[in-house]
C-alpha atoms as a PDB file:
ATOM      1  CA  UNK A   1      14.216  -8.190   9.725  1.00  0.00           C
ATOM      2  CA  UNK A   2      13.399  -4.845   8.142  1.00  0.00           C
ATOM      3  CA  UNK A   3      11.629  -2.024  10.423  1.00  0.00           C
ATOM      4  CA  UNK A   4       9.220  -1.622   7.482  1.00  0.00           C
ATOM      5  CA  UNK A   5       8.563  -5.885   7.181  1.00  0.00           C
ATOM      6  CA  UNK A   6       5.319  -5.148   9.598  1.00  0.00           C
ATOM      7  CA  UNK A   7       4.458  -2.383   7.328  1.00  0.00           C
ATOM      8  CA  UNK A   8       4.617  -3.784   3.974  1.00  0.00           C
ATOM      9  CA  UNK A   9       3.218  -6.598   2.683  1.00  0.00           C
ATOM     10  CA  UNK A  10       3.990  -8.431  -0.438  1.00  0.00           C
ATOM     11  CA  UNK A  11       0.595  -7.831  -1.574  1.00  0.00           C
ATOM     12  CA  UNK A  12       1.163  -4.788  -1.128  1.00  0.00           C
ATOM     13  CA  UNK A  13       3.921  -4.007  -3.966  1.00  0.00           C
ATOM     14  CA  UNK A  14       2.768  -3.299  -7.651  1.00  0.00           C
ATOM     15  CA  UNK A  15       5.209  -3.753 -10.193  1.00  0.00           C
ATOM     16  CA  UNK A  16       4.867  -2.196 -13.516  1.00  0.00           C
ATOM     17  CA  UNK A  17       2.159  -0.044 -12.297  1.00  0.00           C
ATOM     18  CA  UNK A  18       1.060   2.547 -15.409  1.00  0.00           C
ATOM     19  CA  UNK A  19      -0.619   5.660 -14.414  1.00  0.00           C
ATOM     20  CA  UNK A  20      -0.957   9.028 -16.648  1.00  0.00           C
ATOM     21  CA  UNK A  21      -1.072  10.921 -13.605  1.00  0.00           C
ATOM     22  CA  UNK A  22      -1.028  11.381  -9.967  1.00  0.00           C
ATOM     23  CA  UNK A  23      -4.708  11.171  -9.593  1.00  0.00           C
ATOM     24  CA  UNK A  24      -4.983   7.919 -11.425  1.00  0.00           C
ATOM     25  CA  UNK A  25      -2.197   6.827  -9.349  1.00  0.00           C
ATOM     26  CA  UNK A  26      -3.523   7.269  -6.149  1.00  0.00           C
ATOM     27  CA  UNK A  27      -7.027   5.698  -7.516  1.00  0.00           C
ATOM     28  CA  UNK A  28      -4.903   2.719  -8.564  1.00  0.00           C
ATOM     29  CA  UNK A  29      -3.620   2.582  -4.844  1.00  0.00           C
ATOM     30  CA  UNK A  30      -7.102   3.151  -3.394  1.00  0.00           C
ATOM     31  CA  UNK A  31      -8.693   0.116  -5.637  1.00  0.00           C
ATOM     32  CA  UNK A  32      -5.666  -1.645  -4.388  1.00  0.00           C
ATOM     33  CA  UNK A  33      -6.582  -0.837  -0.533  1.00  0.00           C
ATOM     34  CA  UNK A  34     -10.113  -1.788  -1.383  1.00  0.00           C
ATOM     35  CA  UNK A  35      -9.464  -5.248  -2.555  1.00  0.00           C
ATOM     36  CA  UNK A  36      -6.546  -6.002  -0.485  1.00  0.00           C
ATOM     37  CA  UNK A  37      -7.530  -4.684   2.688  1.00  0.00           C
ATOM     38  CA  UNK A  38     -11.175  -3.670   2.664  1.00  0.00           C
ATOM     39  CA  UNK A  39     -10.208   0.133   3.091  1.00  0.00           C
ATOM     40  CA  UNK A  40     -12.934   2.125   0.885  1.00  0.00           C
ATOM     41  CA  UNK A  41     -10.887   3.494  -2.475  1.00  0.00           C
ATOM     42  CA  UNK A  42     -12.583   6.857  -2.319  1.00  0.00           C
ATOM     43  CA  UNK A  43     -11.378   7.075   1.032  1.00  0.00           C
ATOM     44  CA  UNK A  44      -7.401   6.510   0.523  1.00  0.00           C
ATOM     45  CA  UNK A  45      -7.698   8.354  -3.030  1.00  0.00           C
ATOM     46  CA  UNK A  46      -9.151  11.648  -1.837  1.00  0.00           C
ATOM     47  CA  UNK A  47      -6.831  11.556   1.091  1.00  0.00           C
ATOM     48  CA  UNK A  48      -3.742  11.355  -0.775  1.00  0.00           C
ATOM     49  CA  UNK A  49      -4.576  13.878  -3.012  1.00  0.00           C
ATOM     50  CA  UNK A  50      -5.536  15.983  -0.534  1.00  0.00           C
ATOM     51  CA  UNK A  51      -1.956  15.502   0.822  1.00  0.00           C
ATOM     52  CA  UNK A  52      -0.884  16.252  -2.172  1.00  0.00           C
ATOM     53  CA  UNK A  53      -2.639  19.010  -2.942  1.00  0.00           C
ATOM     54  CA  UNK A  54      -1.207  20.589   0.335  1.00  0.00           C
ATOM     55  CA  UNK A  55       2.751  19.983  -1.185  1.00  0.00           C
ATOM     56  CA  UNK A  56       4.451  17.266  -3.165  1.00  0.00           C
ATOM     57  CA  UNK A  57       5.640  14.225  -1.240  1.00  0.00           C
ATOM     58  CA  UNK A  58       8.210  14.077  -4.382  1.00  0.00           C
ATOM     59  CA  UNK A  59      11.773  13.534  -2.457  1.00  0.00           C
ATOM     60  CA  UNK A  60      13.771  13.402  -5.773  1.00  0.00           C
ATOM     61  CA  UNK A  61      16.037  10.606  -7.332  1.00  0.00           C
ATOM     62  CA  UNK A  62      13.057   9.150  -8.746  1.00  0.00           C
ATOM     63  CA  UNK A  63      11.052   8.673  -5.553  1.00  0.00           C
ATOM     64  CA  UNK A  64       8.105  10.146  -4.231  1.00  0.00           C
ATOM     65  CA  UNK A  65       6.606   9.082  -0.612  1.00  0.00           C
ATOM     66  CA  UNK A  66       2.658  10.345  -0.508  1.00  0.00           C
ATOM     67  CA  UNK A  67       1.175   9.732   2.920  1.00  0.00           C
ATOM     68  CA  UNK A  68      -2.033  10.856   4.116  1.00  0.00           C
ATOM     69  CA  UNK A  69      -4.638   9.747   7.584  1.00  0.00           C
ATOM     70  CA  UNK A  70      -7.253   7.491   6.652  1.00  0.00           C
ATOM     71  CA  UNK A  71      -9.735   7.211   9.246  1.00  0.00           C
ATOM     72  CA  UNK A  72     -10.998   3.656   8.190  1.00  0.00           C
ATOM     73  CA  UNK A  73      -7.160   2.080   8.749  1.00  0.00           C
ATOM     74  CA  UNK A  74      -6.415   0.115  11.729  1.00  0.00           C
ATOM     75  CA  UNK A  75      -3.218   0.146  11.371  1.00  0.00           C
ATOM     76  CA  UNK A  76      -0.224   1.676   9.096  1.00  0.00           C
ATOM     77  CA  UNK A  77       0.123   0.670   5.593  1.00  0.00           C
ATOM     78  CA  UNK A  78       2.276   0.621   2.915  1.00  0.00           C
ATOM     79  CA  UNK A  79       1.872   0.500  -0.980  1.00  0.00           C
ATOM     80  CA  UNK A  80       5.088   0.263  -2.829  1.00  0.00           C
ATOM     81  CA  UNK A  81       4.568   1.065  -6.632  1.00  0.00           C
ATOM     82  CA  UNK A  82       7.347   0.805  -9.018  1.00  0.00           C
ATOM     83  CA  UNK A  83       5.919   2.629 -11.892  1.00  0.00           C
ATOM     84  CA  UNK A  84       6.704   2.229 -15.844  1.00  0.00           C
ATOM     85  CA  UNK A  85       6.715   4.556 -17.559  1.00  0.00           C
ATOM     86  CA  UNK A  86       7.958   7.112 -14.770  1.00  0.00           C
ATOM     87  CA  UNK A  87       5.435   9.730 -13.865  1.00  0.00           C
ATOM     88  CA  UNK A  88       6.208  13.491 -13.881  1.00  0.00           C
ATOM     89  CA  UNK A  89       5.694  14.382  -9.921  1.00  0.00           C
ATOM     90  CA  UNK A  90       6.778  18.037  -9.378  1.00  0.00           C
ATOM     91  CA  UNK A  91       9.982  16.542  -8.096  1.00  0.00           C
ATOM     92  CA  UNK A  92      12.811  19.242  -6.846  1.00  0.00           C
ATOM     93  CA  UNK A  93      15.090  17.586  -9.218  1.00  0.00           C
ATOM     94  CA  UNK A  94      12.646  17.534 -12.283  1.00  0.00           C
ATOM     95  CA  UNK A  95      13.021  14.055 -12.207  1.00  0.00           C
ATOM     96  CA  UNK A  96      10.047  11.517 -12.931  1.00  0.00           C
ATOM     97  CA  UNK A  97       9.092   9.125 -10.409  1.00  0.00           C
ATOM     98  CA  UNK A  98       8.943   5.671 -10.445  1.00  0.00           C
ATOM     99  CA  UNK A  99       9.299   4.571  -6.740  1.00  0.00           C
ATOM    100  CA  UNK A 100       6.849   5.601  -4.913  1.00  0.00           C
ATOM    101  CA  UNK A 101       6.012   4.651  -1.282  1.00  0.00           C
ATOM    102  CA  UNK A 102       1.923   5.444  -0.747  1.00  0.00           C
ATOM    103  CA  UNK A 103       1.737   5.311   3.495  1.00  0.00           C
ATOM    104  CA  UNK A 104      -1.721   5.302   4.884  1.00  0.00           C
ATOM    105  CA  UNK A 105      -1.958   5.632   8.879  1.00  0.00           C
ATOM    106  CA  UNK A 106      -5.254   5.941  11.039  1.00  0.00           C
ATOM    107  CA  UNK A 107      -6.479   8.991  12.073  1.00  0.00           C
ATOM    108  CA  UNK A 108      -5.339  10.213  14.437  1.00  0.00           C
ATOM    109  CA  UNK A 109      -1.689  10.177  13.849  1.00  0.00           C
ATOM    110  CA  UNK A 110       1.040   8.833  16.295  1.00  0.00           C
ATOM    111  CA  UNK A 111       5.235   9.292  16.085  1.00  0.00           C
ATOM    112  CA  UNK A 112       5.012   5.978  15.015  1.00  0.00           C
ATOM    113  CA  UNK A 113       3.701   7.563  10.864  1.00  0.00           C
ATOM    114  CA  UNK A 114       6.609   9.997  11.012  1.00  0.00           C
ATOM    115  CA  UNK A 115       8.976   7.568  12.495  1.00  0.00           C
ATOM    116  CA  UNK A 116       7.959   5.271   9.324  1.00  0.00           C
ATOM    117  CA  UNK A 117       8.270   8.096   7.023  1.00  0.00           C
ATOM    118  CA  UNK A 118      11.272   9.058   8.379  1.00  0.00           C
ATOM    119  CA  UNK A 119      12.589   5.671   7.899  1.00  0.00           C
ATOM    120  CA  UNK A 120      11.208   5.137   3.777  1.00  0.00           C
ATOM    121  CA  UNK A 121      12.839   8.705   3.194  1.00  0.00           C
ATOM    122  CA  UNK A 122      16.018   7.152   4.508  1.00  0.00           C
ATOM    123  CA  UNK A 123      16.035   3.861   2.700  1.00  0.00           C
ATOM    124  CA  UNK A 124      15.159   5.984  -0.882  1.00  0.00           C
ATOM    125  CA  UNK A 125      17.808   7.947  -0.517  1.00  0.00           C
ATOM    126  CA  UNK A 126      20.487   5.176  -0.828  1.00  0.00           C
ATOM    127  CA  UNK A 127      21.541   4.939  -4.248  1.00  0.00           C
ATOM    128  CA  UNK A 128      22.200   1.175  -3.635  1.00  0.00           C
ATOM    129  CA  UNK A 129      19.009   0.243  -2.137  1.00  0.00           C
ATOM    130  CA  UNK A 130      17.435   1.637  -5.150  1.00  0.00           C
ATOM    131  CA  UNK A 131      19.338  -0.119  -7.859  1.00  0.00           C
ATOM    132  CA  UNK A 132      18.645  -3.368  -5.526  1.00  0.00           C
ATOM    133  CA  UNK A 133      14.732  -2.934  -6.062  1.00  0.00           C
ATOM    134  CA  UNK A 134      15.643  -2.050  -9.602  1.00  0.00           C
ATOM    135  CA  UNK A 135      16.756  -5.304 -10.270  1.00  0.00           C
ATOM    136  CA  UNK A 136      13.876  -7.150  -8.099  1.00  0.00           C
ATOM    137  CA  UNK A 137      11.313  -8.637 -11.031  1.00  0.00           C
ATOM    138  CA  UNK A 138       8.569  -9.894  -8.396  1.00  0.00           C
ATOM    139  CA  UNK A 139       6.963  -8.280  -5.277  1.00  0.00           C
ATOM    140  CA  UNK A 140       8.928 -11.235  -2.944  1.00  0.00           C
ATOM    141  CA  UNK A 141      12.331 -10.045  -4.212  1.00  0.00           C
ATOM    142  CA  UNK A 142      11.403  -6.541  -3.390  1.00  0.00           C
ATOM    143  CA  UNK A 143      10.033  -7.445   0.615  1.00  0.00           C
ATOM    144  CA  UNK A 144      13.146  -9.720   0.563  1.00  0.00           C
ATOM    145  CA  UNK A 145      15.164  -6.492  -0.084  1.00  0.00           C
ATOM    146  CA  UNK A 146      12.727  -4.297   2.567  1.00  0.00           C
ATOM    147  CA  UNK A 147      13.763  -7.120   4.890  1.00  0.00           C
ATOM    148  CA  UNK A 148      17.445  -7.680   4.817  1.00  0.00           C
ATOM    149  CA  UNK A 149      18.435  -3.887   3.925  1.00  0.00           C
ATOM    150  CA  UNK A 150      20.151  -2.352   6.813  1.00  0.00           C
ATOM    151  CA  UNK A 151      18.412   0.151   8.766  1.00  0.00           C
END
């Protein structure tokens, strides 16, 4: 299994997600948070944007990996988007995004956020593991690919 499998689930991946920018992105993902996991929206919006607002989380290739503390979390989470059309990001590639990873972790912060980050960054930046999600067409395909994809 995955090191993200306790991290992300398949609830957790929107496919096809259209946003006109990153605000309405990161409302998206706070709505999401809301419904899914009775986090308050306002709460996981502002706080990505305020991440983002400090520096863009844009890695390049396409992929962007916002993360921000939200005080009302538990536990870490993760929001995989897969966005269409791709969303200009202030990438250091120009690129537009389409992947993007949204982690949430509780306030305060442990290793454990930057080990997780550390590991997204990782998996992103394999060419193959991207054209693998690529081809996914439901969220269970894509945690199936999470799962089995070597760390």
């Amino acid at each position: 299994m995955g090191a993200l499998s306790g991290y992300l689930e398949a609830r957790d991946i929107l496919l096809g997600v259209q946003a006109t920018g990153k605000r309405e992105l990161f409302e998206m993902i706070g709505k999401h948070m809301e419904v899914a996991h009775d986090v308050p929206a306002d709460s996981v919006a502002s706080s990505l944007q305020r991440r983002e607002l400090a520096g863009s989380t844009a890695l390049g290739r396409g992929v962007a990996i916002p993360h921000a503390r939200v005080k009302e979390l538990d536990r870490i989470r993760l929001v995989y988007a897969r966005l269409a059309p791709a969303l200009s990001f202030d990438t250091p590639d120009g690129m537009a995004v389409s992947d993007v990873v949204a982690l949430m972790v509780p306030a305060p912060a442990t290793q454990d956020h930057l080990d997780v980050l550390a590991h997204v960054a990782s998996l992103f930046s394999d060419q193959d593991f991207r054209k693998a999600l690529h081809a996914c067409q439901d969220p269970i395909q894509v945690k199936e690919v999470f799962e089995r994809w070597p760390c």
